[in-house]
C-alpha atoms as a PDB file:
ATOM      1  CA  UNK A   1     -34.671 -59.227 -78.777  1.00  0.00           C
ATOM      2  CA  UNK A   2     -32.491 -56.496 -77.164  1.00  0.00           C
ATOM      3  CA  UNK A   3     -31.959 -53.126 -78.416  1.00  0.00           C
ATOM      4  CA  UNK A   4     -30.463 -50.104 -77.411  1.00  0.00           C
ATOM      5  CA  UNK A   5     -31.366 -46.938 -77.959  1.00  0.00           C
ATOM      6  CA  UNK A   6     -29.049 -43.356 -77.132  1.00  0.00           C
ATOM      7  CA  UNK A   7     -31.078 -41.225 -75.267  1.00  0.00           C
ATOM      8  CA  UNK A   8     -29.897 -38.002 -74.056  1.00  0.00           C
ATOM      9  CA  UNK A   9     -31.242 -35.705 -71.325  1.00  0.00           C
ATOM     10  CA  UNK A  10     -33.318 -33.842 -73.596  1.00  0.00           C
ATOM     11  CA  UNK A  11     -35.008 -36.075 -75.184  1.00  0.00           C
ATOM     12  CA  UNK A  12     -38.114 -38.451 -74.950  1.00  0.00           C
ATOM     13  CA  UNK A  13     -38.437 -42.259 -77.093  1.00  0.00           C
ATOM     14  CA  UNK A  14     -42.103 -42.629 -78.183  1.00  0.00           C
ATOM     15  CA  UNK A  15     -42.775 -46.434 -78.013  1.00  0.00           C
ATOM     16  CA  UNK A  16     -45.919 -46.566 -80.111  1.00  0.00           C
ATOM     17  CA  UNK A  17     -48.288 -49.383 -79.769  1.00  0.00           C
ATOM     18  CA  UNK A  18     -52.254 -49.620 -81.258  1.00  0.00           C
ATOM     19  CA  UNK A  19     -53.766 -48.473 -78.542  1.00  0.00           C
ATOM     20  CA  UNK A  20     -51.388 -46.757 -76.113  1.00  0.00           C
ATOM     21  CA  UNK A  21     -48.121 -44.854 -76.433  1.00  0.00           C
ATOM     22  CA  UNK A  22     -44.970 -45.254 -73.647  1.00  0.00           C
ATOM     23  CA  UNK A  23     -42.927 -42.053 -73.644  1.00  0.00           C
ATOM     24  CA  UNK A  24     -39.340 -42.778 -71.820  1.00  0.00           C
ATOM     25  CA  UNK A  25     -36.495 -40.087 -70.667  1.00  0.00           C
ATOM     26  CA  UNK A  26     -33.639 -39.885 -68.456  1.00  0.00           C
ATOM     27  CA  UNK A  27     -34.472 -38.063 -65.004  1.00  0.00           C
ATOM     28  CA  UNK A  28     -31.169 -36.145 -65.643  1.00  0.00           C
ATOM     29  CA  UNK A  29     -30.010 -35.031 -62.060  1.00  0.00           C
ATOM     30  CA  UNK A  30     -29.955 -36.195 -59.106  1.00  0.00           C
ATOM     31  CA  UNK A  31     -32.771 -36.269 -57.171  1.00  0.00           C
ATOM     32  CA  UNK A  32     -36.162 -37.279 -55.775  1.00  0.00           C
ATOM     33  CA  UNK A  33     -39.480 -38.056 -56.393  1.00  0.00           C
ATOM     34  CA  UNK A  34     -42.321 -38.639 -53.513  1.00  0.00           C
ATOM     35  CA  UNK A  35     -44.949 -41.242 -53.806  1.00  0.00           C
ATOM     36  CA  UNK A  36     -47.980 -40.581 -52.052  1.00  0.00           C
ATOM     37  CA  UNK A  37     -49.291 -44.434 -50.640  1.00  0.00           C
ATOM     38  CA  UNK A  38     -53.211 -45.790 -50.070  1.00  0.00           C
ATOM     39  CA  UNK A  39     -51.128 -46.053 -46.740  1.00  0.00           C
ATOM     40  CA  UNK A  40     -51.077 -42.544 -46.154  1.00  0.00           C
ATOM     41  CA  UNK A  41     -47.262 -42.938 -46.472  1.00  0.00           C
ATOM     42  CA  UNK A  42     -45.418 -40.430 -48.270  1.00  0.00           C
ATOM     43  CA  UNK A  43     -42.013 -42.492 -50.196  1.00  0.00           C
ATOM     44  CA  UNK A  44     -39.525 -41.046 -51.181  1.00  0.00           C
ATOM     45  CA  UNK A  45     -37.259 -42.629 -54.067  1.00  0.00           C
ATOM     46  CA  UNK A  46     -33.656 -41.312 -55.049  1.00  0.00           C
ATOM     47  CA  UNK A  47     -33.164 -40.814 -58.470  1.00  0.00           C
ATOM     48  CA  UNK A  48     -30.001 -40.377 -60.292  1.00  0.00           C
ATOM     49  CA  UNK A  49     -29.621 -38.858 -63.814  1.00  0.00           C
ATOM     50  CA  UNK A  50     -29.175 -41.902 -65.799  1.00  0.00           C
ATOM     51  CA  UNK A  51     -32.557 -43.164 -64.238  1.00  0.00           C
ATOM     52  CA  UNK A  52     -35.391 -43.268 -66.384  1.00  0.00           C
ATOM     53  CA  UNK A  53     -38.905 -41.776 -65.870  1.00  0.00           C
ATOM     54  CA  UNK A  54     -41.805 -44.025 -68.230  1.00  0.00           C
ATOM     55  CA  UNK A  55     -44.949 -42.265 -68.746  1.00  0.00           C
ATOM     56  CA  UNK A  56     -48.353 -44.418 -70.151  1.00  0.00           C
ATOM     57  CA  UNK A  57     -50.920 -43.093 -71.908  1.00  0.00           C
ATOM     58  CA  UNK A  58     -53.463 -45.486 -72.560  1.00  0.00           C
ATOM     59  CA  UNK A  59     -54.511 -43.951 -75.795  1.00  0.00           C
ATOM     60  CA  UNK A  60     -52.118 -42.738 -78.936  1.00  0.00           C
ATOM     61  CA  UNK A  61     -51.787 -40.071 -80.949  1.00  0.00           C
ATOM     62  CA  UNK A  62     -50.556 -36.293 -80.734  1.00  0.00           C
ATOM     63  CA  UNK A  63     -52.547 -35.564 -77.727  1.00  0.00           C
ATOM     64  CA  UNK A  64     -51.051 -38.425 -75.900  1.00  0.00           C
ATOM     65  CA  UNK A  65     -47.591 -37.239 -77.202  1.00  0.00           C
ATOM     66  CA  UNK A  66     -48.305 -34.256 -75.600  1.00  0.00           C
ATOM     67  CA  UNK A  67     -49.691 -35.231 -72.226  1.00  0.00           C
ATOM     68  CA  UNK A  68     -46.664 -37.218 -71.952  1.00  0.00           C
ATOM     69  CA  UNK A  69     -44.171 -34.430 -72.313  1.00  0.00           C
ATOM     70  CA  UNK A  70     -46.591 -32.261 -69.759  1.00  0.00           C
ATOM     71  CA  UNK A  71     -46.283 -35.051 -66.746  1.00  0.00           C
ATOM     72  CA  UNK A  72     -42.118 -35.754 -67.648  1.00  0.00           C
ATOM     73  CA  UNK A  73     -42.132 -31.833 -66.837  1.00  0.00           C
ATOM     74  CA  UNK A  74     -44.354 -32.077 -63.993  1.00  0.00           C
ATOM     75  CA  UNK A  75     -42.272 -35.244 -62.100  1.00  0.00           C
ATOM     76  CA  UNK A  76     -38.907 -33.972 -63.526  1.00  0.00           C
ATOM     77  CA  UNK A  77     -38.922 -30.080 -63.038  1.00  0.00           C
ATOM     78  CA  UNK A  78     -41.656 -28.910 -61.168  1.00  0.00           C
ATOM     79  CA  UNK A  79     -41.398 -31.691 -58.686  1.00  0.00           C
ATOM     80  CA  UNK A  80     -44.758 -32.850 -58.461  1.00  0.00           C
ATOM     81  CA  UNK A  81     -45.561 -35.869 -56.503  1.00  0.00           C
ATOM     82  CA  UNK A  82     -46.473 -39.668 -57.894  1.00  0.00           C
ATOM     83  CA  UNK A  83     -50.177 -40.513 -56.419  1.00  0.00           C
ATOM     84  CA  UNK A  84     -50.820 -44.485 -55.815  1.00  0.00           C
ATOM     85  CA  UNK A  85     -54.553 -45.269 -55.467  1.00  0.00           C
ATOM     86  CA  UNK A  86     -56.138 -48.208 -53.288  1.00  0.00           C
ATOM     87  CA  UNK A  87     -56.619 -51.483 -55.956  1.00  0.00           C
ATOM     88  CA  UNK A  88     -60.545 -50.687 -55.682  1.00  0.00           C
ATOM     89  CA  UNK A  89     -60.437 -46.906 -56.262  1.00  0.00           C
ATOM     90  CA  UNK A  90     -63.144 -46.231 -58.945  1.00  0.00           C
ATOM     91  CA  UNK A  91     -60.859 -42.891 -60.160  1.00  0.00           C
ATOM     92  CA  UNK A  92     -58.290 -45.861 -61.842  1.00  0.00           C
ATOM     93  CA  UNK A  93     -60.561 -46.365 -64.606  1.00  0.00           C
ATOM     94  CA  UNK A  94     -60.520 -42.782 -65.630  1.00  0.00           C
ATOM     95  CA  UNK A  95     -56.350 -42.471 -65.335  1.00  0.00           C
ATOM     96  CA  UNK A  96     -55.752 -41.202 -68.750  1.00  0.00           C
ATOM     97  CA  UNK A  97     -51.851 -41.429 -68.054  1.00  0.00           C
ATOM     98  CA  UNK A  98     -49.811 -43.243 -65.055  1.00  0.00           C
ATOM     99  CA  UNK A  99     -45.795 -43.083 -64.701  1.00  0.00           C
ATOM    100  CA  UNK A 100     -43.218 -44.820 -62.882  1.00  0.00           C
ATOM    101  CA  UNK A 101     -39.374 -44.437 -62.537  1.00  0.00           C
ATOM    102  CA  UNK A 102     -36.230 -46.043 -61.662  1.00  0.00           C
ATOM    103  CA  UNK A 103     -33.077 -48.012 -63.323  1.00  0.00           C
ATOM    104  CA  UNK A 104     -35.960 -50.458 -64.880  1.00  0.00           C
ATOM    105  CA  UNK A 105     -39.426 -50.505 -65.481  1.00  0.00           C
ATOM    106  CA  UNK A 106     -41.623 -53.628 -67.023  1.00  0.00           C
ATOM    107  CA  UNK A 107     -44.808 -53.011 -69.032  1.00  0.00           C
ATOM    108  CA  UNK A 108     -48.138 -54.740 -68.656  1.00  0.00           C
ATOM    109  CA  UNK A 109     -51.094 -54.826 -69.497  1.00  0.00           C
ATOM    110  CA  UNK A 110     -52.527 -56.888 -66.905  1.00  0.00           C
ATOM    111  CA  UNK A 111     -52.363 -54.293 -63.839  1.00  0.00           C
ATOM    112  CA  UNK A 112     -55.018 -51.700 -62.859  1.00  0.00           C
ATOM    113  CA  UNK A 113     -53.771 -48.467 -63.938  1.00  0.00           C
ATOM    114  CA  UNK A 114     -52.333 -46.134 -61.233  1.00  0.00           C
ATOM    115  CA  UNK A 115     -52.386 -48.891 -57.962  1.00  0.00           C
ATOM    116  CA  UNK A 116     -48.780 -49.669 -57.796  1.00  0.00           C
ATOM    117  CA  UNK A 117     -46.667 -48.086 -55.525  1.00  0.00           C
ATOM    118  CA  UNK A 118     -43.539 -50.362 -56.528  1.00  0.00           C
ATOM    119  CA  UNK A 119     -42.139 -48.142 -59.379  1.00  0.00           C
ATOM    120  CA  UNK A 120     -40.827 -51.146 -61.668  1.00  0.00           C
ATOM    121  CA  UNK A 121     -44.076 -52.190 -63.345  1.00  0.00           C
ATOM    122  CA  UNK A 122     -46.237 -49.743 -65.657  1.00  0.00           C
ATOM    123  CA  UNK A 123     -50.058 -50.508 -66.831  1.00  0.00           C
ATOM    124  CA  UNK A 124     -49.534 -49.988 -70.965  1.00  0.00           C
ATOM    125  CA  UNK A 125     -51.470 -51.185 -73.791  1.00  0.00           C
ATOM    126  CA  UNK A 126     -51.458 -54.702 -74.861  1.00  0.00           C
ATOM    127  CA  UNK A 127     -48.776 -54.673 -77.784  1.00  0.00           C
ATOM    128  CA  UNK A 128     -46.408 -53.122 -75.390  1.00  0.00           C
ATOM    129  CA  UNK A 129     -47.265 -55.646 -72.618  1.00  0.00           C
ATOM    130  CA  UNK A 130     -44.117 -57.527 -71.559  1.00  0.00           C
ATOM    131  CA  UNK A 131     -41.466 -54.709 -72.796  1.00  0.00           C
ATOM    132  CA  UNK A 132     -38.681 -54.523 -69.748  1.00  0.00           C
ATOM    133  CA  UNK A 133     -36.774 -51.282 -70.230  1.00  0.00           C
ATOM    134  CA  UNK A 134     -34.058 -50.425 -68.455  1.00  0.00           C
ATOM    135  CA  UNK A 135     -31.440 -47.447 -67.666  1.00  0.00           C
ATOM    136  CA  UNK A 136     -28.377 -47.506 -68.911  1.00  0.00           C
ATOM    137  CA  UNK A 137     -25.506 -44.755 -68.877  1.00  0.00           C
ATOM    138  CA  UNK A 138     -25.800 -44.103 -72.626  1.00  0.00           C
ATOM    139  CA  UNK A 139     -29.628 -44.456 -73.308  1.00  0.00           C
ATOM    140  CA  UNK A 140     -32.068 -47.508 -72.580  1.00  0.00           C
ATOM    141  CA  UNK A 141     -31.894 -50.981 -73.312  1.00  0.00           C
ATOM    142  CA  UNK A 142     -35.107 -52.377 -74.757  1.00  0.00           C
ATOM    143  CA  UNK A 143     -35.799 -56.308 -73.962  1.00  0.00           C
ATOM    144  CA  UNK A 144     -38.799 -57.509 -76.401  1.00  0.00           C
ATOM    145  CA  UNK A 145     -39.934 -56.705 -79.400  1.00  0.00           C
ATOM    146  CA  UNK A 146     -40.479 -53.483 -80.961  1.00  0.00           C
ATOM    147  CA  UNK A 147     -41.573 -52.313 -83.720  1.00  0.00           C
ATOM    148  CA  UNK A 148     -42.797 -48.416 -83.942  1.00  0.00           C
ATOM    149  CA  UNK A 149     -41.284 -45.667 -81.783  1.00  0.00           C
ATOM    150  CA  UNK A 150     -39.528 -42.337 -82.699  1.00  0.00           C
ATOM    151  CA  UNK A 151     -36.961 -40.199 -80.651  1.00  0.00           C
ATOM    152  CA  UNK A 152     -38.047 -36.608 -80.339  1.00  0.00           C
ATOM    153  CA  UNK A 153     -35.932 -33.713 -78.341  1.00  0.00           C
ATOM    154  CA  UNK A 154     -37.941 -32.067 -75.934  1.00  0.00           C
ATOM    155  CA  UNK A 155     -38.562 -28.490 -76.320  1.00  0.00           C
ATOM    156  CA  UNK A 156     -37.080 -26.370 -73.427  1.00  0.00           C
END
């Protein structure tokens, strides 16, 4: 199942699952984000509007909704850096949100939270496990099934 869904600039798609909520929005310039590497590397990954940042909060509910919209703001506007973690850090187990960007980005479950520097996977809660989402000029396309989410503008 493929949908799509218009998404403008100012807005963020809840995708809602039991235990864990994806919020999704368009970077909206053109631009950069760093990733900071277990390497010591710092990346740096060009973004153009139509890109898409994913944020994953592996719990649901207002709070999450909220925590959400706080790191889109801190990646998009304020510029604050993505931090990967070695596969063994003990700090992954307390990540209460992790986000990744680019033209596409798959969800799953199966990953430890906050320990992958490629930025087309996300850690997310089972039911959304296996959702591919990907940029397009108008919105996102959504590959997989899905059920619950809910558009909301972003306050600026």
């Amino acid at each position: 199942m493929v949908q799509k869904i218009p998404l403008k600039n100012d807005e963020i798609i809840f995708l809602k699952g039991k235990s864990g909520t994806v919020g999704v929005t368009k970077f909206g310039k053109n631009g950069q984000i760093f990733i900071g590497t277990p390497d010591k590397e710092e990346v740096v990954m060009f973004l153009e509007k139509e890109d898409i940042i994913a944020v994953s909060a592996l719990n649901s509910g207002p709070l999450a909704e909220e925590g959400i919209k706080s790191l889109i703001f801190l990646l998009r506007d304020v510029g604050t850096p993505l931090v990967v973690l070695p596969k063994d850090h003990p700090t992954s187990k307390r990540l209460p949100m992790v986000a990744s960007c680019g033209k596409t980005v798959r969800l799953d479950c199966s990953i430890t939270p906050g320990t992958h520097p490629e930025q087309n996977v996300l850690c997310a809660c089972e039911d959304l496990s296996g959702i591919l989402i990907n940029a397009t000029s108008a919105g996102i396309k959504i590959h997989g099934p899905l059920k619950d989410f809910k558009i909301e503008k972003v306050q600026d």
